[in-house]
Protein backbone atom coordinates (compact mmCIF):
# COMPACT_ATOMS: atom_id res chain seq x y z
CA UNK A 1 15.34 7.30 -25.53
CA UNK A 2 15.74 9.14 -28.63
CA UNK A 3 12.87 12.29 -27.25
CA UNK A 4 12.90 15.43 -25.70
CA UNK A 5 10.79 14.67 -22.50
CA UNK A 6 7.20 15.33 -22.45
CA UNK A 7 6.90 14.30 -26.56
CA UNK A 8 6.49 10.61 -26.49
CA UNK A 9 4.42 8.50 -24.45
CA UNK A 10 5.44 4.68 -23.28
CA UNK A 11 4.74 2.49 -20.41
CA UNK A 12 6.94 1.39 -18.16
CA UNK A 13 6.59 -0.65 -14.52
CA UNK A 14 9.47 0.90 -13.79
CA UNK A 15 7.82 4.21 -13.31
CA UNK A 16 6.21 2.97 -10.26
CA UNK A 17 8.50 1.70 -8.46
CA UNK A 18 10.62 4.91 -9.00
CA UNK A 19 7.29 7.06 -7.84
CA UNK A 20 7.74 4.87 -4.47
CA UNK A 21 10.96 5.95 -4.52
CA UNK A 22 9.99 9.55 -4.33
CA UNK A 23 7.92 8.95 -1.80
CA UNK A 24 10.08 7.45 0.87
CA UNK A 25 12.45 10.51 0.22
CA UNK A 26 10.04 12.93 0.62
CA UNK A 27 8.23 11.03 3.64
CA UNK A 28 11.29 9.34 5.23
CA UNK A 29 9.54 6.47 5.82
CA UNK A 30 9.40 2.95 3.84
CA UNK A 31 6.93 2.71 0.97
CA UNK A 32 5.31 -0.44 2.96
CA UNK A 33 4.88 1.13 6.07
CA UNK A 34 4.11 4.37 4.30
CA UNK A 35 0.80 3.00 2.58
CA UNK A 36 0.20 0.55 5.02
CA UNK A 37 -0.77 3.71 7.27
CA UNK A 38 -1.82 6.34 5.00
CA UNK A 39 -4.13 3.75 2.22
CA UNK A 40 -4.96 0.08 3.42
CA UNK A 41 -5.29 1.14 7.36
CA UNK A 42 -7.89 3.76 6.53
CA UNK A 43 -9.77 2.23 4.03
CA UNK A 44 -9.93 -1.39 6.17
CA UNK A 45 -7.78 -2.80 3.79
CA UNK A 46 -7.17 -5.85 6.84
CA UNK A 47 -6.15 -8.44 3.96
CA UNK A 48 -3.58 -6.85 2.09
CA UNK A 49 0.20 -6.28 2.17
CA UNK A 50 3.45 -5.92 0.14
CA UNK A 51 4.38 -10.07 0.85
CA UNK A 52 2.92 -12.97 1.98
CA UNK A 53 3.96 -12.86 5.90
CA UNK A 54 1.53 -9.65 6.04
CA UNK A 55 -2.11 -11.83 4.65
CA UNK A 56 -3.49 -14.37 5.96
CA UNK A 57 -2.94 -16.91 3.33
CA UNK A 58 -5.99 -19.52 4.49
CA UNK A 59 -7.43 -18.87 1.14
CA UNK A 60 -4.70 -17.72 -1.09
CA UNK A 61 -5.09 -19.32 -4.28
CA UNK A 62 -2.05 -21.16 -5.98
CA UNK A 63 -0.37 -18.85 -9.38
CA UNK A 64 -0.02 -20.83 -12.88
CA UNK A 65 1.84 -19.88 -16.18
CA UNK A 66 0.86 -19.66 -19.43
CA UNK A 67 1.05 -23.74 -19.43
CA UNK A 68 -0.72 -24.16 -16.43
CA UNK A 69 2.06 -25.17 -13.94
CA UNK A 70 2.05 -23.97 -10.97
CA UNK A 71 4.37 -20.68 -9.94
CA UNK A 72 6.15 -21.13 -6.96
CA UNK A 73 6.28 -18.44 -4.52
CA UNK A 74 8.38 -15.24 -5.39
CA UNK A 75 8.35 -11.51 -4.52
CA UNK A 76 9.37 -8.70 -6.50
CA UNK A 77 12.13 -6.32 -6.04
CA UNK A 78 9.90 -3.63 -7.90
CA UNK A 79 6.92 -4.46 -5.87
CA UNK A 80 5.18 -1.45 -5.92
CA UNK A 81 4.76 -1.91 -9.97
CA UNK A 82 2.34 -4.72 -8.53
CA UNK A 83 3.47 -6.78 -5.53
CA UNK A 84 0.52 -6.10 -3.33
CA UNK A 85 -1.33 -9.20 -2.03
CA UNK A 86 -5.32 -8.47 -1.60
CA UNK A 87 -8.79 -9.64 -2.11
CA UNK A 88 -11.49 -8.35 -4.81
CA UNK A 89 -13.41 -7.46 -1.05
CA UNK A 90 -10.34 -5.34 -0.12
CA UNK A 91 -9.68 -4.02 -3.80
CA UNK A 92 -13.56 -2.67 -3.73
CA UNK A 93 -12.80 -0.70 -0.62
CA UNK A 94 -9.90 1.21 -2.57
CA UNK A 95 -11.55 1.30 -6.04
CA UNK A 96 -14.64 2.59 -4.11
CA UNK A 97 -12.19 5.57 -2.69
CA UNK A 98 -11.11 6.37 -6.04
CA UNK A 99 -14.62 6.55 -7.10
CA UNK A 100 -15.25 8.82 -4.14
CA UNK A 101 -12.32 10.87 -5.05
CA UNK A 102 -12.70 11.04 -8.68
CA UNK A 103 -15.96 12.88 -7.56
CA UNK A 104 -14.25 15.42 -5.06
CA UNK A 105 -15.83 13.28 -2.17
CA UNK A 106 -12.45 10.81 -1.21
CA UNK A 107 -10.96 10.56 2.19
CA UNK A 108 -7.52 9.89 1.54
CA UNK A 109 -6.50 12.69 -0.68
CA UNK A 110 -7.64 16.59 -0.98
CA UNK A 111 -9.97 17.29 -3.83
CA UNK A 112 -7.49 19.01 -5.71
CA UNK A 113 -5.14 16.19 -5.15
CA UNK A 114 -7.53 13.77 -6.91
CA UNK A 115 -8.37 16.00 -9.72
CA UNK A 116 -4.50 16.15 -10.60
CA UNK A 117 -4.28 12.08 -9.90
CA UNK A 118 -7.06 11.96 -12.18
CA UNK A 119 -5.93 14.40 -15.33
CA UNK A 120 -4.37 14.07 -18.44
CA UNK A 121 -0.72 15.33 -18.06
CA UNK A 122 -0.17 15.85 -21.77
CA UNK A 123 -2.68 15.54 -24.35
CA UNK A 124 -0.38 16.07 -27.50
CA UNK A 125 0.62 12.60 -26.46
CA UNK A 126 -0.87 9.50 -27.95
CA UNK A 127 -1.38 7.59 -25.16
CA UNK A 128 -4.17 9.38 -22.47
CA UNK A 129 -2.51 8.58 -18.75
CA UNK A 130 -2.83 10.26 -15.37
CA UNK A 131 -1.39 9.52 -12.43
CA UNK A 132 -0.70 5.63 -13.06
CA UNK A 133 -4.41 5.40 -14.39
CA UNK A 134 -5.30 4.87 -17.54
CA UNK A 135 -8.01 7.43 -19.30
CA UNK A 136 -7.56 6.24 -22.74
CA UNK A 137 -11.19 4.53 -22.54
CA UNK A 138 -13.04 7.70 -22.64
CA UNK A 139 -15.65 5.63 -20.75
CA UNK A 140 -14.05 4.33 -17.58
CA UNK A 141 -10.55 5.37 -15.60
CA UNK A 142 -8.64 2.19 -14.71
CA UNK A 143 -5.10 -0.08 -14.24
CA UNK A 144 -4.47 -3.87 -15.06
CA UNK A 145 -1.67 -5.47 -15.05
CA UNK A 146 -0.04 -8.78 -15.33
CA UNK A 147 3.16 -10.47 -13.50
CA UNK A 148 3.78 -14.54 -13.32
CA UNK A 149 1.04 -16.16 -12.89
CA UNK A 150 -1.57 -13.44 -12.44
CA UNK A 151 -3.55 -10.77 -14.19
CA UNK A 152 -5.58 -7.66 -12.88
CA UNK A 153 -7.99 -5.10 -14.37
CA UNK A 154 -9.99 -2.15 -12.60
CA UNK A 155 -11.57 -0.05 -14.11
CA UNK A 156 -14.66 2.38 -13.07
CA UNK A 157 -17.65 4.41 -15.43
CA UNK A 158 -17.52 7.69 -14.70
CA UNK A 159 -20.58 8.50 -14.93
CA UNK A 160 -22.37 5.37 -13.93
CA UNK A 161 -20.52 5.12 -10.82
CA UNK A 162 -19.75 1.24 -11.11
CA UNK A 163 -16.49 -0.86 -10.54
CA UNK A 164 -15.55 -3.58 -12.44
CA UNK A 165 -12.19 -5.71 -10.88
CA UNK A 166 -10.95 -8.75 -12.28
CA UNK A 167 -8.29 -10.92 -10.66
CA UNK A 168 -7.09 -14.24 -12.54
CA UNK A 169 -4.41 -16.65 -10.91
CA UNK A 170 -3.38 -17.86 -14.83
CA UNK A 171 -0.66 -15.77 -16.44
CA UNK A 172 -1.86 -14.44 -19.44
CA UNK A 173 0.64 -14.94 -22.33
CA UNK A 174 -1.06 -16.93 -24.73
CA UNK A 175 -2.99 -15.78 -27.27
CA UNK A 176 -5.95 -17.90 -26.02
CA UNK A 177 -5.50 -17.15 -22.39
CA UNK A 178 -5.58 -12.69 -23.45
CA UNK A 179 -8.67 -13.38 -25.28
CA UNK A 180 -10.62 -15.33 -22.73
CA UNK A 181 -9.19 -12.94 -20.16
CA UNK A 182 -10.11 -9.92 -22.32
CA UNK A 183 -13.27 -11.40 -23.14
CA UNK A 184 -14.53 -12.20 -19.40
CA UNK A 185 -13.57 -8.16 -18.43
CA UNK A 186 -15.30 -7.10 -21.58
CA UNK A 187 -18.36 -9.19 -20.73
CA UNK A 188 -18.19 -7.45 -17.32
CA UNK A 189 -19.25 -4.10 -19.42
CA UNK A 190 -22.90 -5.74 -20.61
CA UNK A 191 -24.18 -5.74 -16.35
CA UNK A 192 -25.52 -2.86 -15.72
């Protein structure tokens, strides 16, 4: 990149995966096993993992692209940029932590931990990010994100106190598909 660090803001997957990274240096132990025990376990997470052999796949739904065919099964190398497999049941048990924690009140991490997770690093920057969640809404903290044949969004108010998750088994490529995808999360916004 053509900037001195901490000047210009852009996204990158990539960033995750190398956070994972970090921690299985620092903990020694493997990023699946790590948050298996330390996230999902505590939080009764039961129907999610890193791949397929982990869920019980009874009711796994079947992936499509952008023209509707299906996506045949395929893991990710970076999988902690997205790879984990998990319900909207299981997702409210973690977004409901993050709520928790957001208000000093979370199990998983110290207070002071979340309040960091939870801060802008750099607001000369254009883009408003914490750690991995985006507080460029001003309204709600949140992450989506999209890989073949699925898209995600969760957000949360902050000071209503609500969730809103959205899962999707259709990639999202097309102009159409974004704005009906878009459209149902932004309709999400009008329950109260």
């Amino acid at each position: 990149m053509n900037h001195s660090p901490g000047t210009y803001y852009e996204y990158s997957n990539y960033g995750t995966a190398l956070l994972a990274h970090i921690i299985e240096i620092a903990t020694e132990t493997d990023y699946r096993s790590y948050t298996r025990k330390q996230i999902l376990e505590p939080l009764g997470m039961q129907r999610s993992g890193w791949n397929l052999k982990e869920v019980d796949t009874t009711n796994h739904v079947a992936y499509y692209n952008d023209r509707y065919h299906p996506v045949p099964p395929y893991h990710i190398i970076t999988y902690p940029d997205g790879g984990l497999y998990s319900t909207i049941e299981d997702m409210t048990l973690f977004l409901q932590e993050m709520m928790r924690g957001y208000e000093g009140e979370g199990t998983l991490l110290s207070p002071q931990s979340y309040k960091e997770m939870f801060s802008v690093f750099n607001s000369d920057l254009d883009s408003q990010t914490g750690l991995i969640w985006d507080l460029d809404q001003g309204c709600c903290i949140g992450h989506g994100g999209n890989d073949f044949g699925t898209a995600t969004m969760m957000y949360f108010f902050k000071e209503q106190g609500i969730g809103r998750i959205l899962f999707s088994n259709l990639d999202i490529q097309q102009e159409q598909q974004e704005e009906a995808y878009y459209g149902i999360h932004n309709e999400l916004y009008s329950f109260e």
